[in-house]
Protein backbone atom coordinates (compact mmCIF):
# COMPACT_ATOMS: atom_id res chain seq x y z
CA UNK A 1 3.45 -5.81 27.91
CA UNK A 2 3.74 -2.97 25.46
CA UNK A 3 1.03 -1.73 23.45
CA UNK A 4 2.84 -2.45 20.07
CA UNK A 5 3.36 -6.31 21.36
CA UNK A 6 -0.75 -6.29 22.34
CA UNK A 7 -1.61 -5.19 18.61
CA UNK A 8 0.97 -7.47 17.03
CA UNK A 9 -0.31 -10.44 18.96
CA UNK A 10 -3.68 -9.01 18.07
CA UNK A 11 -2.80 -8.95 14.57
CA UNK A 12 -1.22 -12.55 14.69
CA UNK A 13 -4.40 -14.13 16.15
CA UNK A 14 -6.52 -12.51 13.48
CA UNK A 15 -4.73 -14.19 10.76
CA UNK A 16 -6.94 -17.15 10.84
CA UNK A 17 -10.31 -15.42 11.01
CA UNK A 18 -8.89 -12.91 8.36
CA UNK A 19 -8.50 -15.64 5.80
CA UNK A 20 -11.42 -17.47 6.34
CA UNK A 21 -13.30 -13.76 6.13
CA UNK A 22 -11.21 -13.55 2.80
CA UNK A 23 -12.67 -17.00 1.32
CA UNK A 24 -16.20 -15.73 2.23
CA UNK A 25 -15.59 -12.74 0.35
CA UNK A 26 -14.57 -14.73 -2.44
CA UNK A 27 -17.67 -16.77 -2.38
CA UNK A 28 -20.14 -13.67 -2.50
CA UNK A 29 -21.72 -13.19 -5.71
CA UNK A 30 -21.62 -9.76 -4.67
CA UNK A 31 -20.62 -7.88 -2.10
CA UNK A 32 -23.59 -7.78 1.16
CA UNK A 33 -21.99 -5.21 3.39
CA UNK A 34 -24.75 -7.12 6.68
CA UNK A 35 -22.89 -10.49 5.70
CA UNK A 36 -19.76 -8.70 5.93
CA UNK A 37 -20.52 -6.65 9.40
CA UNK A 38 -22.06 -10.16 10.83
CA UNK A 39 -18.85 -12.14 10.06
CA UNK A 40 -16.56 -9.42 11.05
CA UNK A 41 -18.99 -8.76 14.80
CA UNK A 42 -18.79 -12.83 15.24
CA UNK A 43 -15.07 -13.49 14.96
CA UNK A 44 -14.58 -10.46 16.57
CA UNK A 45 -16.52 -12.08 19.51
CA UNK A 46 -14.82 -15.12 19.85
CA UNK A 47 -11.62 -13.74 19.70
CA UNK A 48 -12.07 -11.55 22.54
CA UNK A 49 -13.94 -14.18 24.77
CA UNK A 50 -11.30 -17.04 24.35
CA UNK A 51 -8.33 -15.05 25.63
CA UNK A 52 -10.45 -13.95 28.51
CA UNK A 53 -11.61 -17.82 29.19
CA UNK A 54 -8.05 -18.87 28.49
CA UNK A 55 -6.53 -15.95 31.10
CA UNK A 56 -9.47 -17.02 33.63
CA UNK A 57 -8.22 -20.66 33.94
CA UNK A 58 -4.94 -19.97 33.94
CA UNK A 59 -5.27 -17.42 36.79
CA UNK A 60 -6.27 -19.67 39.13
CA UNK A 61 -2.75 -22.06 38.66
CA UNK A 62 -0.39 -19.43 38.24
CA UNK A 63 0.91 -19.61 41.75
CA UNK A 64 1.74 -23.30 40.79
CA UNK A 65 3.82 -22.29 38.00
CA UNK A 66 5.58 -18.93 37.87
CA UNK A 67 8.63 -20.59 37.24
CA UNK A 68 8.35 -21.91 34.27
CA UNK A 69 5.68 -19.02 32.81
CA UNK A 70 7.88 -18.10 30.24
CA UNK A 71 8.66 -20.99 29.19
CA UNK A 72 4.77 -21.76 28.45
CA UNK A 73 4.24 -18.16 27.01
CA UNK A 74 6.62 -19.07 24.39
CA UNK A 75 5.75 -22.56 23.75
CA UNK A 76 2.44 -22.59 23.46
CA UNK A 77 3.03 -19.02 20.70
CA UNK A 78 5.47 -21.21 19.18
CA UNK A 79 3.38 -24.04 18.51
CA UNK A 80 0.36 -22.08 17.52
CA UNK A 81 2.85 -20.20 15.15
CA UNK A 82 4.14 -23.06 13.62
CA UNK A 83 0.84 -24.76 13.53
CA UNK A 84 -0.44 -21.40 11.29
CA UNK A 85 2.44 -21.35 9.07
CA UNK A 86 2.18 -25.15 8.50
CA UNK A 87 -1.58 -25.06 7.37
CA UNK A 88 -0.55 -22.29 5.42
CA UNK A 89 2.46 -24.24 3.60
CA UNK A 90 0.73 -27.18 3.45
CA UNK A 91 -2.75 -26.41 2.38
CA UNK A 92 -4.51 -28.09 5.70
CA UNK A 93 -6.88 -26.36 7.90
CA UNK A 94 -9.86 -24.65 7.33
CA UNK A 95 -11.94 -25.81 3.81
CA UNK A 96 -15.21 -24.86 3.60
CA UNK A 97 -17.62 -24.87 0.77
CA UNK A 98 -18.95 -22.41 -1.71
CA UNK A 99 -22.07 -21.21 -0.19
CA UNK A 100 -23.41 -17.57 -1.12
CA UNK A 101 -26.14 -17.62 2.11
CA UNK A 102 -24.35 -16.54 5.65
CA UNK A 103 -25.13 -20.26 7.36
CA UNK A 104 -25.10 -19.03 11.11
CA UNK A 105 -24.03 -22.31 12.36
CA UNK A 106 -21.07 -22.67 9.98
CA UNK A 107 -19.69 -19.12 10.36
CA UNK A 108 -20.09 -20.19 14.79
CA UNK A 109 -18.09 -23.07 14.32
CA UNK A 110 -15.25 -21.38 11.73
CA UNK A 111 -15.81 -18.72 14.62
CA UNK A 112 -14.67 -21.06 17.25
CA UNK A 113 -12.26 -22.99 15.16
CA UNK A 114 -10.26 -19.89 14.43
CA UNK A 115 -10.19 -18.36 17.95
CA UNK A 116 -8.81 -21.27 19.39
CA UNK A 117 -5.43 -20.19 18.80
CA UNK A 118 -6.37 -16.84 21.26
CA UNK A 119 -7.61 -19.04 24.02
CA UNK A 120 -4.10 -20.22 23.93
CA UNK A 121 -3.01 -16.83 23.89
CA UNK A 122 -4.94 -15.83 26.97
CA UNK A 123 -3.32 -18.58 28.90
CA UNK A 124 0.03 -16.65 28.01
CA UNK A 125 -1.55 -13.96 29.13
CA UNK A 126 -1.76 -14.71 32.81
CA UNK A 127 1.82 -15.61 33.15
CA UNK A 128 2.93 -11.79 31.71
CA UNK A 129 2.12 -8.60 33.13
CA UNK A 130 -1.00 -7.40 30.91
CA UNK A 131 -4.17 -5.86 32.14
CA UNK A 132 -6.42 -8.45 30.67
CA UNK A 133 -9.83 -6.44 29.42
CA UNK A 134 -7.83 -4.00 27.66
CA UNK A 135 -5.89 -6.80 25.80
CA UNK A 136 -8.87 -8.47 24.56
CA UNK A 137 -10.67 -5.43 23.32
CA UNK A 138 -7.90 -4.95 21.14
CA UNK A 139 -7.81 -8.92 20.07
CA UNK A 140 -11.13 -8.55 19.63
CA UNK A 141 -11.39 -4.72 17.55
CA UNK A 142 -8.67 -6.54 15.60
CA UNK A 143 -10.09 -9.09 14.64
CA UNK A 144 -13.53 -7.54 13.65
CA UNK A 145 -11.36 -5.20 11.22
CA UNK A 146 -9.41 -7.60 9.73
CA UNK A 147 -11.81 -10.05 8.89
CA UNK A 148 -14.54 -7.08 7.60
CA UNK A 149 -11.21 -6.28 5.77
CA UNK A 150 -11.10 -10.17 4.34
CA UNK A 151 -14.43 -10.23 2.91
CA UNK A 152 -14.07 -7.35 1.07
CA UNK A 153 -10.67 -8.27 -0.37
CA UNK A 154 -12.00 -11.07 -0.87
CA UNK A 155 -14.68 -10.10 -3.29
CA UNK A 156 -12.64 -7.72 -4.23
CA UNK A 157 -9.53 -9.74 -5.54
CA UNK A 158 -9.45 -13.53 -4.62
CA UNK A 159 -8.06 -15.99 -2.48
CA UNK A 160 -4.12 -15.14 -2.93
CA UNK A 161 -3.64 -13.44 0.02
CA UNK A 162 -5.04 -16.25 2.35
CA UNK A 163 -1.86 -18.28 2.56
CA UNK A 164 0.70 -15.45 3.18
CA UNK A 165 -1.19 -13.54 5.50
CA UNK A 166 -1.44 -17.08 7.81
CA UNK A 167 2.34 -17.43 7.71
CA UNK A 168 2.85 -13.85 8.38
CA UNK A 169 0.65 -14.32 11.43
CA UNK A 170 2.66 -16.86 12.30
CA UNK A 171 5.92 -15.62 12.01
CA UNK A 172 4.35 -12.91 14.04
CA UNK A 173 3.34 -15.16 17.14
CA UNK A 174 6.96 -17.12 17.02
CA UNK A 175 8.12 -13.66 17.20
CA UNK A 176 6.60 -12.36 20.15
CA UNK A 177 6.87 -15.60 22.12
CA UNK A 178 10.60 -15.68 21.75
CA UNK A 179 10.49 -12.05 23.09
CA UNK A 180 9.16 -13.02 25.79
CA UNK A 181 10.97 -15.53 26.44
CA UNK A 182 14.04 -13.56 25.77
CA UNK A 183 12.88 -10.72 28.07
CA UNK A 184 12.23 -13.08 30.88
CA UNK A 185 15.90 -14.45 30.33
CA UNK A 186 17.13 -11.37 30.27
CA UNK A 187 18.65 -12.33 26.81
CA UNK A 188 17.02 -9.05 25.01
């Protein structure tokens, strides 16, 4: 896998963590540059350990299922595409409520809740030629960025990005997984 298809899958799974880091920013009072580095450092975390844990079990049934690899690749970026882009459009997903203190246990669980979507991606992972550590120190770098990025956009001008930048992340991992599945088909 290319380097430009790593970061755009990078970028796609950071959607989610980049909103919610956007709605915290909204909720400062002001900005608190440690809140910022903490929630950027924790879904940063999380989205470089799932795609590793994700790659890990997959690894061991590969063998079993080579055949059909591509297949799963693109499903499972499908659905977590269209599962984005339909929280987006439809307002579900993450809520949370206005709190100006960083709760620790709240931002682990909208930590884990987010990165589920890269565990996912890790299992596509193992199926397609990618050197694994590599790939999720780029999820992971990503993700830090984008959601330090959030908060301060966030405090900076408001929720109105959230929505968009979910479907765009979306559109983003329907995108690559049809590549895939194309390449594999020998369609593209």
């Amino acid at each position: 896998m290319t380097f430009g298809a790593l970061l755009l899958i990078a970028v796609g799974v950071s959607a989610d963590a980049f909103a919610v880091a956007l709605t915290k920013g909204v909720h400062m009072r002001r900005f608190n540059a440690r809140h910022a580095l903490i929630i950027a450092l924790t879904f940063g975390v999380f989205q470089a350990v799932m795609p590793l844990i994700g790659w890990v079990l997959a690894s061991q049934f590969s063998r079993y299922i080579t055949g059909v690899d591509h297949w799963i690749a693109f499903g499972l970026l499908f659905l977590i595409g269209a599962k984005m882009i339909w929280e987006a459009v439809t307002g579900g997903g993450d809520s949370e409520a206005d709190f100006d203190q960083l709760k620790v246990r709240a931002l682990l669980l909208l930590a884990l809740a987010t990165s589920i979507d890269a565990l996912a991606v890790g299992i596509t992972f193992a199926f397609i030629d990618v050197s694994i550590l590599p790939a999720v120190a780029l999820i992971g770098l990503t993700t830090a960025v984008f959601a330090f990025a959030g908060v301060v956009v966030g405090r900076r001008v408001g929720a109105r990005l959230g929505r968009p930048a979910e479907i765009i992340g979306g559109l983003v991992l329907i995108g690559i997984g049809t590549r895939i599945l194309f390449d594999h088909l020998g369609v593209w």
